[in-house]
C-alpha atoms as a PDB file:
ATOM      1  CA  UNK A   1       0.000   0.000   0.000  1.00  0.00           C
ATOM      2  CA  UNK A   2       1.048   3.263  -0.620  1.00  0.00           C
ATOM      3  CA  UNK A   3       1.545   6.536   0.726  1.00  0.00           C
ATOM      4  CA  UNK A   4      -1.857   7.812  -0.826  1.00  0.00           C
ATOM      5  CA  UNK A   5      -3.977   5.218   0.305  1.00  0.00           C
ATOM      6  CA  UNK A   6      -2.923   6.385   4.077  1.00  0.00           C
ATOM      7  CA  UNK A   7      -3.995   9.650   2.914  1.00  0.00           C
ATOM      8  CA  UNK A   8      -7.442   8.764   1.803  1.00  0.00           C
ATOM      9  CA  UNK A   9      -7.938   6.833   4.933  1.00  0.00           C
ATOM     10  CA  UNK A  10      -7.134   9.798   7.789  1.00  0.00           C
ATOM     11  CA  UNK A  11      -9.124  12.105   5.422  1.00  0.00           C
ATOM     12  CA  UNK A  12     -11.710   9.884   5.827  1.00  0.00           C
ATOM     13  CA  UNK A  13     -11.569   9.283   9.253  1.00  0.00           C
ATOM     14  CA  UNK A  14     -10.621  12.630   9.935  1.00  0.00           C
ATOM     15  CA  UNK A  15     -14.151  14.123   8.568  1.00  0.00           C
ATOM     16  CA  UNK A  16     -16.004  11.504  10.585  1.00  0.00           C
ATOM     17  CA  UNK A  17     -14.431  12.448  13.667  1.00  0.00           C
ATOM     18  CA  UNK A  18     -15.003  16.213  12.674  1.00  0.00           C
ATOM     19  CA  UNK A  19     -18.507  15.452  12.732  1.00  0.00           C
ATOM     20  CA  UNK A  20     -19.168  13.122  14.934  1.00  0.00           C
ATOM     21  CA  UNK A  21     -17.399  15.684  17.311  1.00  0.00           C
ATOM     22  CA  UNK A  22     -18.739  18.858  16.702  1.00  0.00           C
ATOM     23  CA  UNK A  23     -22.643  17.428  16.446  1.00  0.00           C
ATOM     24  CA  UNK A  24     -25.235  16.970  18.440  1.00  0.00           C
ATOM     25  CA  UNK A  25     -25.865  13.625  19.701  1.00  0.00           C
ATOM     26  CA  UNK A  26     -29.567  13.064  19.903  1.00  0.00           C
ATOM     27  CA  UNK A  27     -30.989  11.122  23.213  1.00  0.00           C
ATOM     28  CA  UNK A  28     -34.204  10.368  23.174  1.00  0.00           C
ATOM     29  CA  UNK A  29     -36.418  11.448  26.085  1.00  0.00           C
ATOM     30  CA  UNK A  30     -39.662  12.011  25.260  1.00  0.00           C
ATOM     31  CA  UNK A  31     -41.897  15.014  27.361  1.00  0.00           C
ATOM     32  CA  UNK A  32     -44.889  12.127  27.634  1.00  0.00           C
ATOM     33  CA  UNK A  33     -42.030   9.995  29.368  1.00  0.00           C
ATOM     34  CA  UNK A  34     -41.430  12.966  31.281  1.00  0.00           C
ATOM     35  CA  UNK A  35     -44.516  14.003  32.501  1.00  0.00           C
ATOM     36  CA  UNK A  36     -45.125  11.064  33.591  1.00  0.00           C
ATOM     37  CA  UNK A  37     -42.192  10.504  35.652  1.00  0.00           C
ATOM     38  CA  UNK A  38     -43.163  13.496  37.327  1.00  0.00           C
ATOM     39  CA  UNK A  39     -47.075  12.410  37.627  1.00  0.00           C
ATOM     40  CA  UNK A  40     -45.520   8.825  39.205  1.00  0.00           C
ATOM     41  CA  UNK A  41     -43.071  10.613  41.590  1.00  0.00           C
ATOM     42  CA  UNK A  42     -45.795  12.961  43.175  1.00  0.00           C
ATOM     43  CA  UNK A  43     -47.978  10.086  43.332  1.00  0.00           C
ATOM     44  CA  UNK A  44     -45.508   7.935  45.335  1.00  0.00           C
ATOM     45  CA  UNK A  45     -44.873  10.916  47.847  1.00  0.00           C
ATOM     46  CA  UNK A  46     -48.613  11.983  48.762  1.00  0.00           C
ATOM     47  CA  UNK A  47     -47.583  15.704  49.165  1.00  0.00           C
ATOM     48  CA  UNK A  48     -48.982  19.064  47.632  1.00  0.00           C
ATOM     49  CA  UNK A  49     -46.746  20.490  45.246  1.00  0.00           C
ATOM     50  CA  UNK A  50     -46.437  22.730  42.786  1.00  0.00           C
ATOM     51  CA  UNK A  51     -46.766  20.544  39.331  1.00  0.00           C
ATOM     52  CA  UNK A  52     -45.410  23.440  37.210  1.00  0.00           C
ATOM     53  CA  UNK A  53     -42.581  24.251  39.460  1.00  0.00           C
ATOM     54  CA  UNK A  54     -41.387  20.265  39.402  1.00  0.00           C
ATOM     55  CA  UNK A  55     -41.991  20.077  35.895  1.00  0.00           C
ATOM     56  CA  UNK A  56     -39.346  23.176  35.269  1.00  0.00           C
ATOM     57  CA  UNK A  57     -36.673  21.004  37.740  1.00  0.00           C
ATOM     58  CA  UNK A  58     -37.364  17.833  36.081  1.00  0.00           C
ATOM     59  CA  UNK A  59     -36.791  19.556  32.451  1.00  0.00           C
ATOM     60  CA  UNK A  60     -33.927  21.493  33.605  1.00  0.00           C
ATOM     61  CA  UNK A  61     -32.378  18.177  35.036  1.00  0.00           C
ATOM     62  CA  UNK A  62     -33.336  16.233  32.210  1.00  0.00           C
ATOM     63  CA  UNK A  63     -31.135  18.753  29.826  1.00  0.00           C
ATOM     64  CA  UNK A  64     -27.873  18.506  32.449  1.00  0.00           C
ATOM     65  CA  UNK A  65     -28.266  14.477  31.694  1.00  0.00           C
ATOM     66  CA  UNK A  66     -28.688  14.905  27.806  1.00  0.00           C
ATOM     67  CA  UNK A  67     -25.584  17.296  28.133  1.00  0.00           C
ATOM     68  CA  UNK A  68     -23.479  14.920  29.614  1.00  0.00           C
ATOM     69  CA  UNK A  69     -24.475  11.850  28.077  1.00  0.00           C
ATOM     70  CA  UNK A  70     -23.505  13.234  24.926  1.00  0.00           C
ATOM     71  CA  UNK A  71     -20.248  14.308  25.990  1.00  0.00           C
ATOM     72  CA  UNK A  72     -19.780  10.677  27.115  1.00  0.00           C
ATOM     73  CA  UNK A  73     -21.035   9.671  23.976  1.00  0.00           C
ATOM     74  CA  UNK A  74     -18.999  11.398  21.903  1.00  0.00           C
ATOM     75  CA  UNK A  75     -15.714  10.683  23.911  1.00  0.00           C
ATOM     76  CA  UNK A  76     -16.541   6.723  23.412  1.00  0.00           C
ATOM     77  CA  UNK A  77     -16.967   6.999  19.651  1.00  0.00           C
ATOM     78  CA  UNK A  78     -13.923   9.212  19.518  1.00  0.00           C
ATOM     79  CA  UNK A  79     -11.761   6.613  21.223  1.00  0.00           C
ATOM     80  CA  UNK A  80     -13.504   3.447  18.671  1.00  0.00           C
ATOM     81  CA  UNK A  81     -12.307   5.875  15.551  1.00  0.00           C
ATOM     82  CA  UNK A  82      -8.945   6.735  16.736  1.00  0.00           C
ATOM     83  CA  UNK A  83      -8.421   2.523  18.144  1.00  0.00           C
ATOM     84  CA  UNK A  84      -9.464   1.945  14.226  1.00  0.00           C
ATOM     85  CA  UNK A  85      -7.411   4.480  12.653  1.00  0.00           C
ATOM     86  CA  UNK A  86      -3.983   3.486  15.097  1.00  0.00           C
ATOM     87  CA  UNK A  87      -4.942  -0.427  13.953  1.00  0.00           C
ATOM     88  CA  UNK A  88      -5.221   0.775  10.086  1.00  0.00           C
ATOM     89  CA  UNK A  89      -2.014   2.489   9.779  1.00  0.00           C
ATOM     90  CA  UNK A  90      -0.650  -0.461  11.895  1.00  0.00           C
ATOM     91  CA  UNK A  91      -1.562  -2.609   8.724  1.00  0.00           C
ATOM     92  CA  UNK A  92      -0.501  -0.104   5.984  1.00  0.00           C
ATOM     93  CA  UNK A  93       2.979  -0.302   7.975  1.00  0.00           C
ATOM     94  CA  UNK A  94       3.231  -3.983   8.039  1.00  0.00           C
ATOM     95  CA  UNK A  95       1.862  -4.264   3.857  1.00  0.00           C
ATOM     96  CA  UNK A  96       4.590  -1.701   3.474  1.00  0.00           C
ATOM     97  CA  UNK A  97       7.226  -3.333   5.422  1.00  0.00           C
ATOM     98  CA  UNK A  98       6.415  -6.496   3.778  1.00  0.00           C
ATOM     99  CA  UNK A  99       6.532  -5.424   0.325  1.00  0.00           C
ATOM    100  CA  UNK A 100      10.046  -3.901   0.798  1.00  0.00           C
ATOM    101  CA  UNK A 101      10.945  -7.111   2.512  1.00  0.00           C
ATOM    102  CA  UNK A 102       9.143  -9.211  -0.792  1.00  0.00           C
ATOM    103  CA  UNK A 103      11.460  -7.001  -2.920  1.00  0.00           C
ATOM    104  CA  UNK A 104      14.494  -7.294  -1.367  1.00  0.00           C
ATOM    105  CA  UNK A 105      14.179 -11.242  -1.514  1.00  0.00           C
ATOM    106  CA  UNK A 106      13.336 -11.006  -4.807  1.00  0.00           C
ATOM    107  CA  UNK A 107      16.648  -8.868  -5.503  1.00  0.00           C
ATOM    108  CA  UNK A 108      18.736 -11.614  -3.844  1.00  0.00           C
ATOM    109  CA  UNK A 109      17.417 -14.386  -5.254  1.00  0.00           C
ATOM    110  CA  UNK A 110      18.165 -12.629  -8.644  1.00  0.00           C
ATOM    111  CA  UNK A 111      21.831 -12.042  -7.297  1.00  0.00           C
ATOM    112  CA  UNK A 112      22.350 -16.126  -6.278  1.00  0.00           C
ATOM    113  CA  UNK A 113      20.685 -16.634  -9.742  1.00  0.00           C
ATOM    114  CA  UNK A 114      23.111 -14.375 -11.385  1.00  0.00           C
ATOM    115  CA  UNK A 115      26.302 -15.364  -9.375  1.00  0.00           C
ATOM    116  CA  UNK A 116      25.704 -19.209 -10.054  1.00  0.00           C
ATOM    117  CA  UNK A 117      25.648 -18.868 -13.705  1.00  0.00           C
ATOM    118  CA  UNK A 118      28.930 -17.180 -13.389  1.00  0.00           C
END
């Protein structure tokens, strides 16, 4: 393999990780899930609250856990692309090492074929 092929290849990965970085990564919460979280948690406690007032925490709470999440997300899938892309250029560099190795047999075998005729 050859130089240009490792090129293509951290281009490649390179825009994947661009985007996969600097995008949002959707969670899915739902506001019927939500609301009735909320509904089942002032149930369970039998006091008088103020629905509205919970409902802003809850939302509010909900956001800090969609914020982090996707941070966590995003650091996961950063470390599967760059694991891929150090195992990729692991195997350019062994094709590479192996064809110079493949030529240089073939380059001494051609000098033993050369020096016995002689």
């Amino acid at each position: 393999m050859d130089r240009n092929v490792l090129i293509v290849v951290a281009i490649i990965f390179g825009v994947f990780f661009g985007v996969f970085t600097w995008s949002e990564v959707p969670v899915a919460i739902t506001e019927d899930e939500v609301l009735a979280a909320v509904d089942d948690a002032i149930a369970e406690t039998n006091l008088e609250v103020d629905r509205a007032e919970v409902q802003q925490v809850v939302n509010k709470s909900i956001e800090n856990l969609k914020a982090r999440q996707s941070k966590r997300l995003k650091y996961l899938v950063s470390a599967y692309f760059i694991m891929w892309f150090i195992f990729i250029v692991y195997a350019l560099r062994l094709s590479q090492t192996q064809s110079k190795l493949r030529k240089r047999l073939d380059q001494l075998q051609a000098g033993l074929e050369t020096h016995g005729t002689e």
